[in-house]
Structure formats: C-alpha cells, structure tokens
Protein backbone atom coordinates (compact mmCIF):
# COMPACT_ATOMS: atom_id res chain seq x y z
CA UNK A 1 95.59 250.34 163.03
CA UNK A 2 94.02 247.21 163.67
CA UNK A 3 95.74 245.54 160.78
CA UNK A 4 98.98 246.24 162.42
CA UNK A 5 97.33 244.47 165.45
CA UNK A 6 96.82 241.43 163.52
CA UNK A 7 99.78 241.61 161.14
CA UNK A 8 101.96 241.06 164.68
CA UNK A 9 99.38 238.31 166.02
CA UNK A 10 102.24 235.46 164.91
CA UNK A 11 105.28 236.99 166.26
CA UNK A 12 107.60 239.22 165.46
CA UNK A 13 107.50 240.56 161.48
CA UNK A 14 110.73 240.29 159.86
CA UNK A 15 111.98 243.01 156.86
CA UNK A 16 115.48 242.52 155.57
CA UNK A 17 116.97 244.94 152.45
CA UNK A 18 120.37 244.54 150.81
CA UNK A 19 121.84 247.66 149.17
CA UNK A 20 125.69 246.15 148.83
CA UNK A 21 126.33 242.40 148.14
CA UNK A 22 129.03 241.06 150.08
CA UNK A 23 130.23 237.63 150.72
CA UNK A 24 128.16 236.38 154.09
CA UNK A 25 129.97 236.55 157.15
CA UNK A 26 128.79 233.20 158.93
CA UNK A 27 125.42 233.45 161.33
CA UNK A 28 127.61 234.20 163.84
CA UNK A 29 129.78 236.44 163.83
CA UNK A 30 131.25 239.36 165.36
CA UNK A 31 129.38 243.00 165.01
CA UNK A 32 130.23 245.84 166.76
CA UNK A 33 127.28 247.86 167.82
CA UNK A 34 127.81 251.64 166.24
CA UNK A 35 126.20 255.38 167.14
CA UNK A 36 126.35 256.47 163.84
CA UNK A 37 127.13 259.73 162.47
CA UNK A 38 124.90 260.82 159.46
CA UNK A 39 127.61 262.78 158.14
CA UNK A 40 130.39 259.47 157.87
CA UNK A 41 127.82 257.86 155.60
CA UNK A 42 127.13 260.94 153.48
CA UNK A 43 130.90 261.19 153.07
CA UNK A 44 133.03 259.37 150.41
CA UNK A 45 135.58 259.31 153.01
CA UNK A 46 133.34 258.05 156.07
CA UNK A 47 134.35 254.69 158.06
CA UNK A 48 131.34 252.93 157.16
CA UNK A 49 128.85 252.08 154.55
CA UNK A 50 125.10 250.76 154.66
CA UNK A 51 124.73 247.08 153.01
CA UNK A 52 121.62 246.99 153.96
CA UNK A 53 118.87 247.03 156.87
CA UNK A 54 116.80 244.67 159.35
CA UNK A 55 113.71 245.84 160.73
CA UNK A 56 112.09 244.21 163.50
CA UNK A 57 108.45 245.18 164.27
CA UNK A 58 105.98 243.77 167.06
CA UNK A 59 103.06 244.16 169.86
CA UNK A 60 104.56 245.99 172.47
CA UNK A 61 107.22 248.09 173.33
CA UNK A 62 110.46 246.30 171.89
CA UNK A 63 113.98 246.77 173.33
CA UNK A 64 116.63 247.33 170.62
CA UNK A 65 119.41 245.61 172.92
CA UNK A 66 117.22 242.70 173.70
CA UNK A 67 118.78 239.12 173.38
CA UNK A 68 115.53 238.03 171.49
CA UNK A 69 116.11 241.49 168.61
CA UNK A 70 119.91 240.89 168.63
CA UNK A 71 119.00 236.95 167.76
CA UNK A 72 117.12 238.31 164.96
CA UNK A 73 119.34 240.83 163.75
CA UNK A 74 122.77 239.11 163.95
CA UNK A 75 122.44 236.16 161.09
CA UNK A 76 120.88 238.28 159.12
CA UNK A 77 123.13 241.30 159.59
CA UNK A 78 126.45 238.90 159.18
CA UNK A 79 124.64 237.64 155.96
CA UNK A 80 124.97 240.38 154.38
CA UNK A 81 128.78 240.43 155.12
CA UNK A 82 127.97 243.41 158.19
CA UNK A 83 130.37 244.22 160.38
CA UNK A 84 128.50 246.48 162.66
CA UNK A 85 124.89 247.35 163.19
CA UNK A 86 123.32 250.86 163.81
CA UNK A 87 119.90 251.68 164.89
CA UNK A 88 118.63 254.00 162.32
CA UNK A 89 114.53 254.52 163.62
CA UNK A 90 113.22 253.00 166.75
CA UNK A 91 109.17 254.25 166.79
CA UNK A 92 105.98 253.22 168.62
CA UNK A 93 102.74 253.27 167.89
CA UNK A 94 99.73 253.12 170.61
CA UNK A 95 96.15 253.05 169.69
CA UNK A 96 93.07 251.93 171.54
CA UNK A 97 93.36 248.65 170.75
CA UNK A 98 96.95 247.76 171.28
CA UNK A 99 100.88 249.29 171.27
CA UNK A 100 103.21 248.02 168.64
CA UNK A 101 106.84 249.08 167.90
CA UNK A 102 109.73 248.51 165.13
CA UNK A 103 113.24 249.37 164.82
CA UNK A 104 115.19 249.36 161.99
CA UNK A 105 118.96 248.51 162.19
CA UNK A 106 121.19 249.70 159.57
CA UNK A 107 124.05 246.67 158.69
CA UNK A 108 127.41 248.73 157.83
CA UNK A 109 131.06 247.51 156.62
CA UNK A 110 134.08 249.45 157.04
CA UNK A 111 134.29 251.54 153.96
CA UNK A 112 137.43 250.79 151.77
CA UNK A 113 139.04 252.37 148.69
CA UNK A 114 137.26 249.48 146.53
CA UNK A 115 133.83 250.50 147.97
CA UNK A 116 133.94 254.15 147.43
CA UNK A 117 135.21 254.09 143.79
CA UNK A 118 132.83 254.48 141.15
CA UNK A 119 131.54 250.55 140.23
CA UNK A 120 131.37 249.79 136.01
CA UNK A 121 128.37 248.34 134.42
C-alpha cells in the first residue's frame, strides 16, 4: 500500500475513460447530478447512457460533492458531451501508513432513439 501512498504524493490522480464519442459540451457546462438506477442503464429503453467515467483518487478521505472533485469532474465530464454525472464507487482505503480514497463518476447523456439502435461498421 505504500505505493498508493506515494502515487498520491503530487495531488490528486486523474483517470478519465470514454465509452461513447460525443461532440464536447464546453468546460462549462450544465450537469445535473443523478442517483442512478442500475436497471435504466441495463435497459434499451432507460433515460440515460454511460459515455464514459472520471475517477478521482487521493490521500485522505475525499468528498464526492466537494468544489475541488466537482472542478475536476465537470470539464472533463462536459468533454465528453455529459449531461449528468453519477457516482458509480466511492471506496477508502486505510493502512498504517496513510488513508487514501477514489470515486469514480459515471458521465451519462439522455438516451435517444439514435443511441440505442444498433451502430454499422
């Protein structure tokens, strides 16, 4: 665990994953914060879609709602053409020689007819 000790030494550490390519959204702009239902984005005919996730990870014990995460999450998130952000895992990790946490944020788009049909190669 030490190397996740270090690995946090410079600040936060940054993941971002695209599933769905979308047009960017501006740095910006406006997401809606959404308690997601596993069974909308199993479903065809859910509201919302994944295009793709931001995780966060750090020494200490992070706050999803901060102003500091949501300053890292919201270009990135509106990047990826998001229009609302979920938190999909929020863990923490203690050992002797420090705490460190991470969160991962799912970045969703309202689901349309377009998106749920079958895309050609």
């Amino acid at each position: 665990m030490v190397v996740a000790f270090f690995a946090f030494a410079c600040g936060p550490a940054i993941n971002e994953t695209r599933v769905q390519s979308y047009p960017s959204r501006g740095e910006a702009c406006e997401l809606e914060f959404i308690k997601l239902d596993m069974n909308d984005l199993s479903s065809p005919q859910g509201t919302w879609e994944v295009v793709g996730y931001v995780t966060v990870g750090d020494r200490g014990t992070l706050d999803p709602f901060s102003e500091e995460n949501r300053a890292i999450v919201r270009p990135r998130a509106c990047g990826m053409g998001g229009e609302g952000v979920a938190i999909m895992l929020n863990s923490s990790t203690t050992t002797a020689l420090s705490t460190g946490s991470s969160i991962s944020y799912a970045v969703l788009r309202h689901r349309t007819s377009e998106s749920a049909a079958p895309k050609k190669f």
